[in-house]
PDB file of N, CA and C in Angstrom:
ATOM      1  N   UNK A   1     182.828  88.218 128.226  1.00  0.00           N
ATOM      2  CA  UNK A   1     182.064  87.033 127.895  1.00  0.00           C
ATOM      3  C   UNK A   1     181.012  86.832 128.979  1.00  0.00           C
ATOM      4  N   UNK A   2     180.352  86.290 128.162  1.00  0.00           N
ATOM      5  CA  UNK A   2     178.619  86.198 129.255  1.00  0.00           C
ATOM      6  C   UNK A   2     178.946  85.193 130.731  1.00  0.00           C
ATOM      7  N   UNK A   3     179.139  84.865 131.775  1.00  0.00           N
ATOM      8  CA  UNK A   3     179.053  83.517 132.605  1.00  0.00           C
ATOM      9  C   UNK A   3     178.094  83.048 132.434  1.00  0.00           C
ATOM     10  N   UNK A   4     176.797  83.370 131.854  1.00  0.00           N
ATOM     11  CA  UNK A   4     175.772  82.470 131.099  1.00  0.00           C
ATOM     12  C   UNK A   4     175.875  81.976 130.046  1.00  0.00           C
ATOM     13  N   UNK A   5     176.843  82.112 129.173  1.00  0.00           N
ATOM     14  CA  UNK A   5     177.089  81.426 128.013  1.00  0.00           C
ATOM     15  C   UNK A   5     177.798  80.404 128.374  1.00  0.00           C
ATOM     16  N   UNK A   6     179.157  80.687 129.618  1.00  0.00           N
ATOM     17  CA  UNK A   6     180.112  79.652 130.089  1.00  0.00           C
ATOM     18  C   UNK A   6     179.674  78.615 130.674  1.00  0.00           C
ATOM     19  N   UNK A   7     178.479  78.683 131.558  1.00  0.00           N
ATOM     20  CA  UNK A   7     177.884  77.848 132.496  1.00  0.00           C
ATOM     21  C   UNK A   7     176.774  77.044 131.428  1.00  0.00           C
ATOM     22  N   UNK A   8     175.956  77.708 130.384  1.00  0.00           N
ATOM     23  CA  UNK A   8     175.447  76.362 129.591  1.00  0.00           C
ATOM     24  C   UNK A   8     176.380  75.844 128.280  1.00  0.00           C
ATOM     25  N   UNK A   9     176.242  76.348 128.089  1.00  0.00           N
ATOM     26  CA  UNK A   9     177.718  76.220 126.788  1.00  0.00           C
ATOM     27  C   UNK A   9     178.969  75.057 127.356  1.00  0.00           C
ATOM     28  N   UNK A  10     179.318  75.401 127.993  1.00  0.00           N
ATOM     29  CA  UNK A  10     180.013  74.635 128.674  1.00  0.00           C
ATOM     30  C   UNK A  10     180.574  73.590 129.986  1.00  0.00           C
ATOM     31  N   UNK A  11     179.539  74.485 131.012  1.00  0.00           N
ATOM     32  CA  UNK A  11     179.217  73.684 132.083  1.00  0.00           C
ATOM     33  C   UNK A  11     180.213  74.220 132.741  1.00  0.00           C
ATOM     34  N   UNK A  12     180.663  75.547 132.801  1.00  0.00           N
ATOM     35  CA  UNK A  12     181.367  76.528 134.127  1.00  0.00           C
ATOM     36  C   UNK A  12     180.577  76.970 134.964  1.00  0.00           C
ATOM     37  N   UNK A  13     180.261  76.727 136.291  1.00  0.00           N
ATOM     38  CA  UNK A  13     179.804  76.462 137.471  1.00  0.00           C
ATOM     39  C   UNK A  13     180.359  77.554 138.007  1.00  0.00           C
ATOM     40  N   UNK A  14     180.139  78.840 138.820  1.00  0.00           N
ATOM     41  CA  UNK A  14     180.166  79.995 139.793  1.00  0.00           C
ATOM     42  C   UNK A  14     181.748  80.225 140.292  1.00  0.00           C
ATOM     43  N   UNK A  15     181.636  80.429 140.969  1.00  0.00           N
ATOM     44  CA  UNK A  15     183.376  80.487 141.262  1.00  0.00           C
ATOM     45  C   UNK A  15     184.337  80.422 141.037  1.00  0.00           C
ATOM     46  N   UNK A  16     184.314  80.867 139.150  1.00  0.00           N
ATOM     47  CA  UNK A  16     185.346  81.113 138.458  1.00  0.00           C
ATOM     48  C   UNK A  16     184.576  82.605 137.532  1.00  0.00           C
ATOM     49  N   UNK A  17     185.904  82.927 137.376  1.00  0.00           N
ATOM     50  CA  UNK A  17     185.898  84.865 136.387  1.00  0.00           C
ATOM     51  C   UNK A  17     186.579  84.183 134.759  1.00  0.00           C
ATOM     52  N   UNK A  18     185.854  84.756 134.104  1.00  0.00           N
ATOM     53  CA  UNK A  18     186.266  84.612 132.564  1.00  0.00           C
ATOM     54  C   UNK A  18     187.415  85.820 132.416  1.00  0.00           C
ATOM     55  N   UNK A  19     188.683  85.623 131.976  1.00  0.00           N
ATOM     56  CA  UNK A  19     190.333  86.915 131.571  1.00  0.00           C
ATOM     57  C   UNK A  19     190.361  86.910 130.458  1.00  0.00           C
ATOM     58  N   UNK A  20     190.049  85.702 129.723  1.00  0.00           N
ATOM     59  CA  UNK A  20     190.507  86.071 128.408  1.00  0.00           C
ATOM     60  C   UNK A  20     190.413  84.959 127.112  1.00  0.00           C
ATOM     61  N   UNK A  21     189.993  85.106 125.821  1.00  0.00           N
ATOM     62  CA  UNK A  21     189.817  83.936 125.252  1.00  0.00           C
ATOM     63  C   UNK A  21     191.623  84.156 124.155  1.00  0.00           C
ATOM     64  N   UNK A  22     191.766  83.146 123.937  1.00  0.00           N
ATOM     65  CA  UNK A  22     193.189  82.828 123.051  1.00  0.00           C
ATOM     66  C   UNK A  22     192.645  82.306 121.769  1.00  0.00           C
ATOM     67  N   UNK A  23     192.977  82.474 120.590  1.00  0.00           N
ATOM     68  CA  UNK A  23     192.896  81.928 119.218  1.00  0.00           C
ATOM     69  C   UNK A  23     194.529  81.234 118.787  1.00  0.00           C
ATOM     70  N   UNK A  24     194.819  79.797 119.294  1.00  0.00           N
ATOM     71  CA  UNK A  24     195.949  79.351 118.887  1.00  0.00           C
ATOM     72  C   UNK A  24     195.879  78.031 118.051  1.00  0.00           C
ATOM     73  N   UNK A  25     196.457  77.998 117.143  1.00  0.00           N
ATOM     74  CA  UNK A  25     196.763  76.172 116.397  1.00  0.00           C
ATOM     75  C   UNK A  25     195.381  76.130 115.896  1.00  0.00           C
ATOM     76  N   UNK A  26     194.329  76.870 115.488  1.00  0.00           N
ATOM     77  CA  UNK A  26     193.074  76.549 115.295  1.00  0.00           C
ATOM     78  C   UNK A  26     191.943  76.213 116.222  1.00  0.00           C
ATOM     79  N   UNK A  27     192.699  76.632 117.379  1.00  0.00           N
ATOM     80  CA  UNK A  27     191.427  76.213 118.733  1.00  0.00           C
ATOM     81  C   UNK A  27     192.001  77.511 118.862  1.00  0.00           C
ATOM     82  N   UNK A  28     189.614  77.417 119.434  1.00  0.00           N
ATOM     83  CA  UNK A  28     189.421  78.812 121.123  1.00  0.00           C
ATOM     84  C   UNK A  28     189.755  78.312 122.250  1.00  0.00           C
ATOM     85  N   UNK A  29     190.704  78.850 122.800  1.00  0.00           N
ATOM     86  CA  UNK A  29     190.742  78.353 124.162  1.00  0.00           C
ATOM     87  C   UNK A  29     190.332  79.942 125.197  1.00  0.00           C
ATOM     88  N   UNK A  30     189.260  79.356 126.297  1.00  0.00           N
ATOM     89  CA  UNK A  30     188.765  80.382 127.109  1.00  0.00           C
ATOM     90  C   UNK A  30     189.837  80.302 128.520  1.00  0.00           C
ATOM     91  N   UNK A  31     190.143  81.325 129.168  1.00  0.00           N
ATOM     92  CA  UNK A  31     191.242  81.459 130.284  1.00  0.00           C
ATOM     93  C   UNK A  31     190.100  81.979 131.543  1.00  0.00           C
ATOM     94  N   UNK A  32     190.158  80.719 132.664  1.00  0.00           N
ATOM     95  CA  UNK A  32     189.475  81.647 133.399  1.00  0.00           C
ATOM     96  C   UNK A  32     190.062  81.588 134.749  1.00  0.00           C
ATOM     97  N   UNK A  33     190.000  82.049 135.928  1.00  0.00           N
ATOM     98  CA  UNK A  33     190.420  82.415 137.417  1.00  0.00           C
ATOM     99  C   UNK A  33     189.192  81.941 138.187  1.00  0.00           C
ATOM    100  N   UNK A  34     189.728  81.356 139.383  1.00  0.00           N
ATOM    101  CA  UNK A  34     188.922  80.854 140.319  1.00  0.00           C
ATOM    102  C   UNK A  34     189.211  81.977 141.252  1.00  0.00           C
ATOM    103  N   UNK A  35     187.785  82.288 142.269  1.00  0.00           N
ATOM    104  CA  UNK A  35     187.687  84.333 142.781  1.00  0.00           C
ATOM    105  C   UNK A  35     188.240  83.311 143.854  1.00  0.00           C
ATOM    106  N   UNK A  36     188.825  84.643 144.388  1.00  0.00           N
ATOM    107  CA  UNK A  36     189.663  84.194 145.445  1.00  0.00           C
ATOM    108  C   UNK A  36     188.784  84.123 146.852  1.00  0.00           C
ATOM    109  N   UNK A  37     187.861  84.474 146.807  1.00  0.00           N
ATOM    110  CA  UNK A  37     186.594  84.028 148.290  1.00  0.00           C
ATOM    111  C   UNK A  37     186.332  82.257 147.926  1.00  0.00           C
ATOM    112  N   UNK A  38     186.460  81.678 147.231  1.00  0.00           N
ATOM    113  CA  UNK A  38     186.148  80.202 146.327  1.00  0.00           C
ATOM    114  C   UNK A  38     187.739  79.175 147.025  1.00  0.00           C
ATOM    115  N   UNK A  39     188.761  79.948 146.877  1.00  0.00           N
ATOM    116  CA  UNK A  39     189.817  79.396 147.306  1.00  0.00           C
ATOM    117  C   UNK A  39     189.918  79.129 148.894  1.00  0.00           C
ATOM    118  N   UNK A  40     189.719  77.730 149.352  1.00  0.00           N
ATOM    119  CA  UNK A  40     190.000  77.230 150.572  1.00  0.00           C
ATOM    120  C   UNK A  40     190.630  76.388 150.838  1.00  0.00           C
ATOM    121  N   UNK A  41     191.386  75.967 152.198  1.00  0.00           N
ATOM    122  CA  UNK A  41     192.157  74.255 152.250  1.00  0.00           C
ATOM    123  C   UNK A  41     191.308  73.385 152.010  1.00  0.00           C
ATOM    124  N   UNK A  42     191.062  72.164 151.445  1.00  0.00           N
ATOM    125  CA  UNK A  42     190.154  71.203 151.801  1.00  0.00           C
ATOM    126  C   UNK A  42     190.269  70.297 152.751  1.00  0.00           C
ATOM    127  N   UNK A  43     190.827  70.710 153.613  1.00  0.00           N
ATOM    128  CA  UNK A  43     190.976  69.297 154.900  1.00  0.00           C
ATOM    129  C   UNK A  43     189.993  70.301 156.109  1.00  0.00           C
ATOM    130  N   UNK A  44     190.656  71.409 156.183  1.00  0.00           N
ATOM    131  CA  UNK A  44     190.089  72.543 157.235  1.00  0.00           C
ATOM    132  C   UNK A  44     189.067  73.725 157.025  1.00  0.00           C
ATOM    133  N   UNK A  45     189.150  73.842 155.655  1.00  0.00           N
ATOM    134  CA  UNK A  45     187.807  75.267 155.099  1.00  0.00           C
ATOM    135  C   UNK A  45     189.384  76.515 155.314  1.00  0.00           C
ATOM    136  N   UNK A  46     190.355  76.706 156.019  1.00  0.00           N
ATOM    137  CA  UNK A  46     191.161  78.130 156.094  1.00  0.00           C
ATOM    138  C   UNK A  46     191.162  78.438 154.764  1.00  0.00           C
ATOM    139  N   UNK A  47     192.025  79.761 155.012  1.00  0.00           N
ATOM    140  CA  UNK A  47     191.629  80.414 153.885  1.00  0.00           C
ATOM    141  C   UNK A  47     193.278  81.128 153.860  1.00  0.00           C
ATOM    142  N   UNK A  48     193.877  80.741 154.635  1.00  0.00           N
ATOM    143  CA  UNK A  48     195.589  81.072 154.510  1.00  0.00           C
ATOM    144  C   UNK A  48     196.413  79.842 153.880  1.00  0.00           C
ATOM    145  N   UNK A  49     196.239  79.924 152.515  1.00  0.00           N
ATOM    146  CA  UNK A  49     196.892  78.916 151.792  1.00  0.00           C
ATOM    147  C   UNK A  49     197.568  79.519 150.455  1.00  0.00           C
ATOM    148  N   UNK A  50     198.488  78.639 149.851  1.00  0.00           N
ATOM    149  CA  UNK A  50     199.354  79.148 149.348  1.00  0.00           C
ATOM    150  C   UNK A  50     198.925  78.204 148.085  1.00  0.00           C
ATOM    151  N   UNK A  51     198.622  78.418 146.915  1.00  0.00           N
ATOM    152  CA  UNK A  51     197.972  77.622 145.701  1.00  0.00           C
ATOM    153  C   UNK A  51     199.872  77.136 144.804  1.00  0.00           C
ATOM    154  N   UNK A  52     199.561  76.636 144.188  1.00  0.00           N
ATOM    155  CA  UNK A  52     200.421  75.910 143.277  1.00  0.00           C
ATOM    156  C   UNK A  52     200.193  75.100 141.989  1.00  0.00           C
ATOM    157  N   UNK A  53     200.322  75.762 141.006  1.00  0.00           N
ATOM    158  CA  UNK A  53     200.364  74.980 139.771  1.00  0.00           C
ATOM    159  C   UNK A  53     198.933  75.453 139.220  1.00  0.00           C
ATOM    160  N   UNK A  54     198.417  74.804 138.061  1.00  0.00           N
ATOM    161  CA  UNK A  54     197.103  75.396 137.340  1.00  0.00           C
ATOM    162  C   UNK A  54     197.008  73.336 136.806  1.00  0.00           C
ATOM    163  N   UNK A  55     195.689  73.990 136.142  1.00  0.00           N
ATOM    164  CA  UNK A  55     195.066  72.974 135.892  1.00  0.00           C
ATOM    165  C   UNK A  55     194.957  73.018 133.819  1.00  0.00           C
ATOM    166  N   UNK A  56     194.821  72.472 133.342  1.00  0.00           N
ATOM    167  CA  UNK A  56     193.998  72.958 132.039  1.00  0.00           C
ATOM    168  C   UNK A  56     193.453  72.061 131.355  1.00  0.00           C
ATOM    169  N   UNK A  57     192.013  71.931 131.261  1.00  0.00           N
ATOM    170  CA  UNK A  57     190.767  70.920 131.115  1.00  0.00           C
ATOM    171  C   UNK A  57     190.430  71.202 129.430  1.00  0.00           C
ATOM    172  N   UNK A  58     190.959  70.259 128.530  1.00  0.00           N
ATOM    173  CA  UNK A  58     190.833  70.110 127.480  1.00  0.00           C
ATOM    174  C   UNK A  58     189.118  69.615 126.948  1.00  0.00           C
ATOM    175  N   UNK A  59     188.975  69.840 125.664  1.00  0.00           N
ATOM    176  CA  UNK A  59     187.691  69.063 125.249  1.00  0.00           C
ATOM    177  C   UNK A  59     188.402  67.827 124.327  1.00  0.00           C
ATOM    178  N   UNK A  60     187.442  66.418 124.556  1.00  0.00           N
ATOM    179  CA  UNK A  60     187.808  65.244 124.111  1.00  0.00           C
ATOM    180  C   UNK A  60     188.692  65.342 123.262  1.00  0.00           C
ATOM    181  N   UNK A  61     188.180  66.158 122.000  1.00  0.00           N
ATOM    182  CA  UNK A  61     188.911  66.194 120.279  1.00  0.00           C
ATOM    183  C   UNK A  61     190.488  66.897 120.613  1.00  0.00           C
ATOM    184  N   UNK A  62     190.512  66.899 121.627  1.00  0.00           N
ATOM    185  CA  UNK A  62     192.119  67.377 121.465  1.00  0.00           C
ATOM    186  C   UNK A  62     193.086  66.578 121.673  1.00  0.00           C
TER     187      UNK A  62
END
């Protein structure tokens, strides 16, 4: 998938990789990864951190 389609189409912003789109229940849902140079603490900027959990950002109609 294009990151120019993701970024106007949708408003995905750099520092994420497109893996994979899903066809479930009648929705596209797009799967993407944040690159791991993007991943930092936010109190300090390090970069020895240990992530936990995911996020998943629906559109309104759902």
């Amino acid at each position: 998938m294009s990151q120019s389609l993701l970024y106007h189409a949708f408003g995905v912003r750099e520092g994420y990789d497109y893996v994979e789109t899903l066809y479930q229940d009648g929705c596209v849902r797009f799967v993407l990864s944040v690159r791991p140079d993007w991943i930092k603490c936010l109190a300090c900027g390090g970069k020895d951190i240990v992530r936990k959990g995911r996020r998943m950002k629906r559109c309104p109609s759902d």
